[in-house]
C-alpha atoms as a PDB file:
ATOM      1  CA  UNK A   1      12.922 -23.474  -8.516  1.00  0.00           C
ATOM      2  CA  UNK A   2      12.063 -19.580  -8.744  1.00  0.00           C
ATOM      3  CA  UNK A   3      13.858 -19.799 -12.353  1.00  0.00           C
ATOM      4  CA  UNK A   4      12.069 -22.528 -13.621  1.00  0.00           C
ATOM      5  CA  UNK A   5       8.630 -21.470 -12.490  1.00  0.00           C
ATOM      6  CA  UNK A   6       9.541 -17.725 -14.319  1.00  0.00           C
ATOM      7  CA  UNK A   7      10.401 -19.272 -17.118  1.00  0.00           C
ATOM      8  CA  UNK A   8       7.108 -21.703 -17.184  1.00  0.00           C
ATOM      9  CA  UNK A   9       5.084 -19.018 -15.992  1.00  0.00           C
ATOM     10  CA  UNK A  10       5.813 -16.463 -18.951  1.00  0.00           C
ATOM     11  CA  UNK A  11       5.531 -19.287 -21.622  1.00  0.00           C
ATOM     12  CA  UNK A  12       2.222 -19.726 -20.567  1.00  0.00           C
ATOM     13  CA  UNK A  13       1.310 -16.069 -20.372  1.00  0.00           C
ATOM     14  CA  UNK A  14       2.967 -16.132 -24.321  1.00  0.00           C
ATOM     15  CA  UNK A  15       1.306 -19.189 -25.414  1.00  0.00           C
ATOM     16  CA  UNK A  16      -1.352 -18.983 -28.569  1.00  0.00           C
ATOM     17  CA  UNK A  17      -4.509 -20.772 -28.762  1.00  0.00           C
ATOM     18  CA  UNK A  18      -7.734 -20.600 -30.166  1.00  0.00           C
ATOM     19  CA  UNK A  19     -10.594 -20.712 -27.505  1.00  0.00           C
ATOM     20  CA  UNK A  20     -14.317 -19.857 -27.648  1.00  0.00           C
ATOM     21  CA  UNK A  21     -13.960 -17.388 -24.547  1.00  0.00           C
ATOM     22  CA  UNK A  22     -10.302 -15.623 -23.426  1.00  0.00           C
ATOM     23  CA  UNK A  23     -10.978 -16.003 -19.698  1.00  0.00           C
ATOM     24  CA  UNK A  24     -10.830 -19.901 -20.619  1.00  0.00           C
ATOM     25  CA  UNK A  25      -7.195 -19.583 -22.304  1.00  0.00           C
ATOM     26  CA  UNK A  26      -4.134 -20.623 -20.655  1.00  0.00           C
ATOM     27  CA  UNK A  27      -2.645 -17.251 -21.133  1.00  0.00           C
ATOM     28  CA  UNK A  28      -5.635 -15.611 -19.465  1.00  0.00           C
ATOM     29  CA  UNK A  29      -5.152 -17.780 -16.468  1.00  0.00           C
ATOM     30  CA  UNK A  30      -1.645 -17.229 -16.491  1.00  0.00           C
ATOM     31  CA  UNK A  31      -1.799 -13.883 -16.128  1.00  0.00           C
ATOM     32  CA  UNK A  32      -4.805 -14.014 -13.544  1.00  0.00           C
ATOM     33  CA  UNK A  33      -2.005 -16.054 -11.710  1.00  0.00           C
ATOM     34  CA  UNK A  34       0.831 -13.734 -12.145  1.00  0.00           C
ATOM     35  CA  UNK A  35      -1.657 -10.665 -10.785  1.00  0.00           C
ATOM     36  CA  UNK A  36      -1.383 -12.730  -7.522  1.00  0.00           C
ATOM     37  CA  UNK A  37       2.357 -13.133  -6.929  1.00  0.00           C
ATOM     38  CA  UNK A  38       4.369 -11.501  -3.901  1.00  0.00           C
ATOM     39  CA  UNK A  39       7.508 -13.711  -3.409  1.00  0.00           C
ATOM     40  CA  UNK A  40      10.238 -11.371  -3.151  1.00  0.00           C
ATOM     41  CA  UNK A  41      12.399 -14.610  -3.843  1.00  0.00           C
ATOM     42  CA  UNK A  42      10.932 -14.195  -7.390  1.00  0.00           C
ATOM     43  CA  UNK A  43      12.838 -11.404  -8.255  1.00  0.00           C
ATOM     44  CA  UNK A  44      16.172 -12.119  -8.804  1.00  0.00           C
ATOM     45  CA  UNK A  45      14.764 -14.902 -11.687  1.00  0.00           C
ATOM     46  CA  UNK A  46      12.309 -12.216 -12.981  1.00  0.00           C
ATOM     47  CA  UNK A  47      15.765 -10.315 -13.535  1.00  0.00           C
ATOM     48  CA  UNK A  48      17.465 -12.838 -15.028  1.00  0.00           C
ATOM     49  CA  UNK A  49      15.063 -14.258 -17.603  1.00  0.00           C
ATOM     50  CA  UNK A  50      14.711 -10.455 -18.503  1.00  0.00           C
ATOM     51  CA  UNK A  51      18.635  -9.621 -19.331  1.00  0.00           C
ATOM     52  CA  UNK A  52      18.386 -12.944 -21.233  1.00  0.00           C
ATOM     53  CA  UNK A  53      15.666 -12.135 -23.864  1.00  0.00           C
ATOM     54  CA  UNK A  54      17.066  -8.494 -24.095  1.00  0.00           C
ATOM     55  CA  UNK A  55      16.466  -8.887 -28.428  1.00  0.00           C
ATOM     56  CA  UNK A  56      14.200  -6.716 -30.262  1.00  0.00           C
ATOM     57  CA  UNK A  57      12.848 -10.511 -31.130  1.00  0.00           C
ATOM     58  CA  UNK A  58      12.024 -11.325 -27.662  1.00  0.00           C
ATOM     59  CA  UNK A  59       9.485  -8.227 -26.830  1.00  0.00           C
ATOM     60  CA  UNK A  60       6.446 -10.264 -26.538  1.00  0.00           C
ATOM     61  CA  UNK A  61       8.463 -12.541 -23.767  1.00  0.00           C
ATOM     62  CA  UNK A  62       9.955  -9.398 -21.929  1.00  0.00           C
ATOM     63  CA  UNK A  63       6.046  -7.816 -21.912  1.00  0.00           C
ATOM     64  CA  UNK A  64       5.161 -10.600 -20.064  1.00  0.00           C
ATOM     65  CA  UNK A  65       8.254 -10.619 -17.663  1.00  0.00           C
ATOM     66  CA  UNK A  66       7.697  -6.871 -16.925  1.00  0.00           C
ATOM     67  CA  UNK A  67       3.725  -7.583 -16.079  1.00  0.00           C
ATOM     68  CA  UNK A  68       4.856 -10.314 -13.491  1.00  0.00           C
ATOM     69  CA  UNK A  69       7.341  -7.614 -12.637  1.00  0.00           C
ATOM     70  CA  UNK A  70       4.672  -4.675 -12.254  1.00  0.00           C
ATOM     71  CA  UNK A  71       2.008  -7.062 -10.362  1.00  0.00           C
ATOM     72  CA  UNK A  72       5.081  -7.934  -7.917  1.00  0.00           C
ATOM     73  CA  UNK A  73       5.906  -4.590  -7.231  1.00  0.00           C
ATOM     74  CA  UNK A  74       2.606  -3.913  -6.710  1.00  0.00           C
ATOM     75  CA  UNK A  75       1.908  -6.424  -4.326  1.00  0.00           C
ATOM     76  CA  UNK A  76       5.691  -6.592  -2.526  1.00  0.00           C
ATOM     77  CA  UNK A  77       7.289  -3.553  -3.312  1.00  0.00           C
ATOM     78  CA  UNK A  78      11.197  -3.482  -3.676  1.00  0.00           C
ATOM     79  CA  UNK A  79      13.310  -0.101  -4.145  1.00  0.00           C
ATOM     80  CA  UNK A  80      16.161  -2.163  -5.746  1.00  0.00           C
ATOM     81  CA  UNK A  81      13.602  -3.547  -8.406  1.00  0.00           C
ATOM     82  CA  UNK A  82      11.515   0.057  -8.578  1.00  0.00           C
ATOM     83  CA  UNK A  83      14.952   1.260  -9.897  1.00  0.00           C
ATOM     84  CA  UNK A  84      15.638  -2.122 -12.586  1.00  0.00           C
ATOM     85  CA  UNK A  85      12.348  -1.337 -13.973  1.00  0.00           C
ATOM     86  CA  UNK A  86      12.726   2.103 -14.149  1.00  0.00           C
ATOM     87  CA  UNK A  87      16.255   1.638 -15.598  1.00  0.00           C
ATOM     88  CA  UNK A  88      13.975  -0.986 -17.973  1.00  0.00           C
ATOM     89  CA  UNK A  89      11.936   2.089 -19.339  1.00  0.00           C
ATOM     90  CA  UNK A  90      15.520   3.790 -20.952  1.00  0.00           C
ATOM     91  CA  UNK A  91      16.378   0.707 -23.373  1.00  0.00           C
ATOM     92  CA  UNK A  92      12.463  -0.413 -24.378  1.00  0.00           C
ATOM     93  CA  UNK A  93      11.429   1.106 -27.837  1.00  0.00           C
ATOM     94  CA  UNK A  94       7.852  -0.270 -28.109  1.00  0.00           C
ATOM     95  CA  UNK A  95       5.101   2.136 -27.596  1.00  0.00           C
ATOM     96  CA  UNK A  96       2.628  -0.386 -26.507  1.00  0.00           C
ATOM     97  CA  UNK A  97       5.081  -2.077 -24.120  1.00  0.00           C
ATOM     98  CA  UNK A  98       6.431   1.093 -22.591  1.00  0.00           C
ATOM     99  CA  UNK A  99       2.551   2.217 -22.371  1.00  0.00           C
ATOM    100  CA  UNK A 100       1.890  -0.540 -20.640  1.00  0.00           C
ATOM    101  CA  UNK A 101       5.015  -0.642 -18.326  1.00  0.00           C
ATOM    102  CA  UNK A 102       3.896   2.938 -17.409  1.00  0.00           C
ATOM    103  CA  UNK A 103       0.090   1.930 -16.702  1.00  0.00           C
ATOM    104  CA  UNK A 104       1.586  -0.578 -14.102  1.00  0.00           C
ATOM    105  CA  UNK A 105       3.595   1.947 -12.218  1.00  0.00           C
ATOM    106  CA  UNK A 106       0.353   4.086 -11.794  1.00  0.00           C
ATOM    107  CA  UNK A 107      -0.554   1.547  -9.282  1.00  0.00           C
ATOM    108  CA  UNK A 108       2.975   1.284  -7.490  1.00  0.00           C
ATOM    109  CA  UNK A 109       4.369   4.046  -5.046  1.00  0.00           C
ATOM    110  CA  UNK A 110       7.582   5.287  -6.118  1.00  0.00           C
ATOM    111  CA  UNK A 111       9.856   6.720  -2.963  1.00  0.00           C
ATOM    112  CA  UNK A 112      10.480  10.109  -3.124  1.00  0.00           C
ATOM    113  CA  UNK A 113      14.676   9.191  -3.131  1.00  0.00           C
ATOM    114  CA  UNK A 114      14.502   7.090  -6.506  1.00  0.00           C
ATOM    115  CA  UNK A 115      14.652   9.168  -9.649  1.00  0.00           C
ATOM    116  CA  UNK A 116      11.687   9.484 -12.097  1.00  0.00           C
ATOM    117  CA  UNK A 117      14.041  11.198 -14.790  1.00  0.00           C
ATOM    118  CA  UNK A 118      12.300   8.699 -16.936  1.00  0.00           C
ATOM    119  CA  UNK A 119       8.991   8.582 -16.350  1.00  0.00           C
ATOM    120  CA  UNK A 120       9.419  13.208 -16.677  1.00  0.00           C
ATOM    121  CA  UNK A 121      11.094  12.367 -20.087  1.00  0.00           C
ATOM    122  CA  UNK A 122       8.515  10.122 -21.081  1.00  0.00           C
ATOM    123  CA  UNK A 123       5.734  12.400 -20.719  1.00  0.00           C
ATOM    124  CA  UNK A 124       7.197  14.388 -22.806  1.00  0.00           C
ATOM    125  CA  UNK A 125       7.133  11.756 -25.517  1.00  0.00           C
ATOM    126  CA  UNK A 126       5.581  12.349 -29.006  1.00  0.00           C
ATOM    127  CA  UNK A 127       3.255   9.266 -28.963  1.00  0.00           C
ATOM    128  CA  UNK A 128       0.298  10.116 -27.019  1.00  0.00           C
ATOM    129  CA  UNK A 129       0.076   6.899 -26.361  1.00  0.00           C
ATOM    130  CA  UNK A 130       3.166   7.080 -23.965  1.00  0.00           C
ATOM    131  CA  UNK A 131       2.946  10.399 -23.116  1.00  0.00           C
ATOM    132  CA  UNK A 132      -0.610   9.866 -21.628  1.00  0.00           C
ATOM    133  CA  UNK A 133       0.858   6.616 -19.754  1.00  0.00           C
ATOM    134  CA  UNK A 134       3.914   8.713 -18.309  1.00  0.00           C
ATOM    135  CA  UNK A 135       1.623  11.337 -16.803  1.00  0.00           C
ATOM    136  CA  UNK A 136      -0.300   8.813 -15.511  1.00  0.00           C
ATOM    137  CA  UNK A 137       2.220   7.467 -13.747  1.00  0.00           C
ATOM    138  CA  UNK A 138       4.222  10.901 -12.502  1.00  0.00           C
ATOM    139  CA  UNK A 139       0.499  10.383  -9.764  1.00  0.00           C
ATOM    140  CA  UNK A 140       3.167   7.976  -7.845  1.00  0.00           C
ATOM    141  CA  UNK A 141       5.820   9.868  -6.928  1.00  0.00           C
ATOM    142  CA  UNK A 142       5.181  12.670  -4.831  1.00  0.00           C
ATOM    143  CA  UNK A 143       7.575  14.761  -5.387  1.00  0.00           C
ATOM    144  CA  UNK A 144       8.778  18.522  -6.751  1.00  0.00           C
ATOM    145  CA  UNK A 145      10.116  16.983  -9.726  1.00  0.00           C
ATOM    146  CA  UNK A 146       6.505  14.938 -10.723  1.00  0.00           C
ATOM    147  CA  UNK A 147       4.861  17.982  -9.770  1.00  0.00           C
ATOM    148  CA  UNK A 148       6.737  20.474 -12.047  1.00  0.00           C
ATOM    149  CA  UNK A 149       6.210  17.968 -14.951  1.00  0.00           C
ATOM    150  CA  UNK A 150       2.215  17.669 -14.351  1.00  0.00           C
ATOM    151  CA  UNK A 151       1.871  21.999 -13.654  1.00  0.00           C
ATOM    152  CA  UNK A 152       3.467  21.577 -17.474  1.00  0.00           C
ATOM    153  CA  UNK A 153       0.226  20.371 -18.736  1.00  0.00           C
ATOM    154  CA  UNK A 154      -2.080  22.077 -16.074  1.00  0.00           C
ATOM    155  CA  UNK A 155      -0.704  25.251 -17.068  1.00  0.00           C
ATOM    156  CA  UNK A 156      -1.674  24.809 -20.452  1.00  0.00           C
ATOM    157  CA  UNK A 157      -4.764  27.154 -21.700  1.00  0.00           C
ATOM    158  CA  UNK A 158      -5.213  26.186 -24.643  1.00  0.00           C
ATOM    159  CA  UNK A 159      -7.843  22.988 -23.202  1.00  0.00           C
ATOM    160  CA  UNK A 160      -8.892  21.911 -26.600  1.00  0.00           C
ATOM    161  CA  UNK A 161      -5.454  21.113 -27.463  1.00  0.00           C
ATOM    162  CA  UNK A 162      -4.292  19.438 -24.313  1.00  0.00           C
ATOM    163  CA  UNK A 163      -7.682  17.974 -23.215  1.00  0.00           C
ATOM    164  CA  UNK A 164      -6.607  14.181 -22.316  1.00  0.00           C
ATOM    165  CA  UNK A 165      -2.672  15.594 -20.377  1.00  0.00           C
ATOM    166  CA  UNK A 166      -4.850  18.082 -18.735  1.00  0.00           C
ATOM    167  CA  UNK A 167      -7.766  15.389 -17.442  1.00  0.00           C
ATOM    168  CA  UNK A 168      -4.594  13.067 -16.762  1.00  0.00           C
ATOM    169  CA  UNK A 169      -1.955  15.154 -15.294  1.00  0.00           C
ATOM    170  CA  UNK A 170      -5.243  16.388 -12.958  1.00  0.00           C
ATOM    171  CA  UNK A 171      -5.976  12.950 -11.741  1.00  0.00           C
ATOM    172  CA  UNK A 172      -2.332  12.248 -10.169  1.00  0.00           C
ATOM    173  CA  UNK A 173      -1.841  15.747  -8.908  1.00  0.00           C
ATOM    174  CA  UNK A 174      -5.198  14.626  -7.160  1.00  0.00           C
ATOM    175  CA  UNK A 175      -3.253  11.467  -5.863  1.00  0.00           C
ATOM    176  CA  UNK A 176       0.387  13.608  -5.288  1.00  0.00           C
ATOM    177  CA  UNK A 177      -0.730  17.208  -4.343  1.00  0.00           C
ATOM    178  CA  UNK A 178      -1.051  19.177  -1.165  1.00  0.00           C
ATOM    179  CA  UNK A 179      -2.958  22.225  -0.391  1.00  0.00           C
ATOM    180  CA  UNK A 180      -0.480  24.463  -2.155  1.00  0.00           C
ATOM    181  CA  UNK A 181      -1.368  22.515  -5.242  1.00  0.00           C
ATOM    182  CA  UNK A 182      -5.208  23.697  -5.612  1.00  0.00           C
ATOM    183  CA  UNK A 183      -4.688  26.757  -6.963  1.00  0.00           C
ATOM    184  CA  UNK A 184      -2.914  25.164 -10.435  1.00  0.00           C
ATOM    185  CA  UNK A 185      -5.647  22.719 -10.540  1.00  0.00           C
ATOM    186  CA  UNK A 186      -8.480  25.803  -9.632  1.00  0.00           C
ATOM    187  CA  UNK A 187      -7.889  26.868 -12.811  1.00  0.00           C
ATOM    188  CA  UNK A 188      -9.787  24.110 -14.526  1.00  0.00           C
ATOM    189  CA  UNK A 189     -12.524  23.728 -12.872  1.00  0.00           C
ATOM    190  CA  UNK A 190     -14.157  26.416 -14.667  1.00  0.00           C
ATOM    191  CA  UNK A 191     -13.642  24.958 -18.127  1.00  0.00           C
ATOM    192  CA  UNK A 192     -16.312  24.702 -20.847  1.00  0.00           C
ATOM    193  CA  UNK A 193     -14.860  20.808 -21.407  1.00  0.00           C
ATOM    194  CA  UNK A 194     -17.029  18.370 -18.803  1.00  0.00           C
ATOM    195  CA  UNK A 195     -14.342  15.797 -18.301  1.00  0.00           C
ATOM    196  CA  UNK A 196     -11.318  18.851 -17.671  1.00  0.00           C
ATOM    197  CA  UNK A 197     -13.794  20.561 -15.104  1.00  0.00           C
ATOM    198  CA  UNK A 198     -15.023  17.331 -13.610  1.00  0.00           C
ATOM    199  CA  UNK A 199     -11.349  16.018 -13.275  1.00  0.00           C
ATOM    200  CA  UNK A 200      -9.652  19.280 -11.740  1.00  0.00           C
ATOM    201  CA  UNK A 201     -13.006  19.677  -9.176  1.00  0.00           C
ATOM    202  CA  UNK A 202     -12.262  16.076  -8.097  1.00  0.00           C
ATOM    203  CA  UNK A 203      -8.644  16.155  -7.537  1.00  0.00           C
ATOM    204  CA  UNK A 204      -9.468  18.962  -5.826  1.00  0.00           C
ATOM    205  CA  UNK A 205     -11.815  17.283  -3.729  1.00  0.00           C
ATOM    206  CA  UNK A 206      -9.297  14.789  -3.558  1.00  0.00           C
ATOM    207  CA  UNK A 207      -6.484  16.711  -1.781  1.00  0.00           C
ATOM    208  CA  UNK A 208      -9.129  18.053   0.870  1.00  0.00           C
ATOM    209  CA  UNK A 209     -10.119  14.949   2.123  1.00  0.00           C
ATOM    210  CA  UNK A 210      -6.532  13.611   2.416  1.00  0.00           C
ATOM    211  CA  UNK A 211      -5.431  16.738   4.573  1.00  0.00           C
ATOM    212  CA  UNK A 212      -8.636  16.938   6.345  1.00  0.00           C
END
C-alpha cells in the first residue's frame, strides 16, 4: 500500500495543468498533502521509488520524492534516512534540486554522530545558489565541523564581497553556537552593511537567550 500511495502521490505532485490560481492545482494540493506526512512506514517506498528513477531523465520525479522525503524527516525524523538523503546530496547534479534539498534540511536536526562532509563541501560550491543553501543548512548540525565551515565565511572582512555567506552563515551559528561563539560573530555587528550588522546582533541575541 505505502508503494502505491508514493508512487500516486509524486505523480500528482508532477502532474501539469493549466489553472486560474496554483493553490487550486492538483500539484499544489499534493504537495500541501505531502507537507503533512509522518508515517515512518513510508520510508522504505520513498527509498525505493527513488533508486528506481535514479536517470538524469527522471529529476523532476526524484525532486518530488526528496520533498516528501524532507517534509518526513521533518515531521518523523529517522537517522537511517538523515544519512540516505545525505548520501542523496553526493550523486544529484542539479543546482536547483540540490538547493532545494539543502533548504529542507535547514528545518531538520542533524545528530551530531552523522557526517555533514556533504553539506561542508557544498558550501563550498561555486553556484551561489548552492553554496548559500549549504550554509544554510550547516545551522542543523551542531557541531565543530559545521562550526569551522560557517567561522570560514564569518571570518571573512572583506563584507562587500561575502555579504549574503556572511548574513547566512550568521543566522545558523545563531541556531548552532554557544557562548564561545560570540566573539566570531561580534565582529559583525559593527558593519556599515544593515542586514550583516542586523544578522550577527541577532544571532547574538540568539545564543543569549538559549543559555540564559
Amino acid at each position: 500500500m505505502s508503494d502505491e500511495y508514493i508512487a500516486e502521490l509524486i505523480l500528482r505532485m508532477t502532474t501539469k495543468e493549466e489553472v486560474k490560481s496554483s493553490d487550486e492545482s492538483i500539484s499544489w494540493k499534493a504537495h500541501r498533502e505531502a507537507e503533512m506526512l509522518s508515517d515512518a512506514s513510508l520510508y522504505p517506498a520513498l527509498k525505493e521509488q527513488i533508486l528506481l528513477n535514479s536517470k538524469p531523465k527522471d529529476k523532476k520525479y526524484r525532486d518530488a520524492a526528496y520533498f516528501i522525503l524532507g517534509k518526513l524527516l521533518e515531521n518523523n525524523p529517522d537517522n537511517e534516512f538523515i544519512v540516505f538523503y545525505l548520501q542523496l546530496m553526493k550523486v544529484e547534479k542539479d543546482k536547483y534540486i540540490l538547493s532545494s534539498m539543502l533548504d529542507r534540511l535547514s528545518e531538520i536536526i542533524i545528530p551530531s554522530d552523522i557526517s555533514i562532509e556533504i553539506i561542508i563541501s557544498l558550501s563550498m560550491s561555486e553556484k551561489w545558489l548552492i553554496r548559500h543553501s549549504a550554509i544554510n543548512a550547516l545551522g542543523s548540525s551542531a557541531t565543530s565541523a559545521s562550526k569551522q565551515a560557517l567561522y570560514y565565511y564569518l571570518n571573512q572582512v572583506d563584507e562587500k564581497a561575502y555579504k549574503y555567506e556572511i548574513i547566512y552563515a550568521n543566522a545558523s551559528l545563531g541556531k548552532i553556537g554557544s557562548v564561545e561563539d560570540i566573539p566570531v560573530l561580534e565582529q559583525h555587528i559593527k558593519s556599515k552593511i544593515r542586514d550583516v550588522r542586523d544578522s550577527a546582533e541577532f544571532a547574538i541575541h540568539r545564543i543569549q537567550e538559549r543559555i540564559c
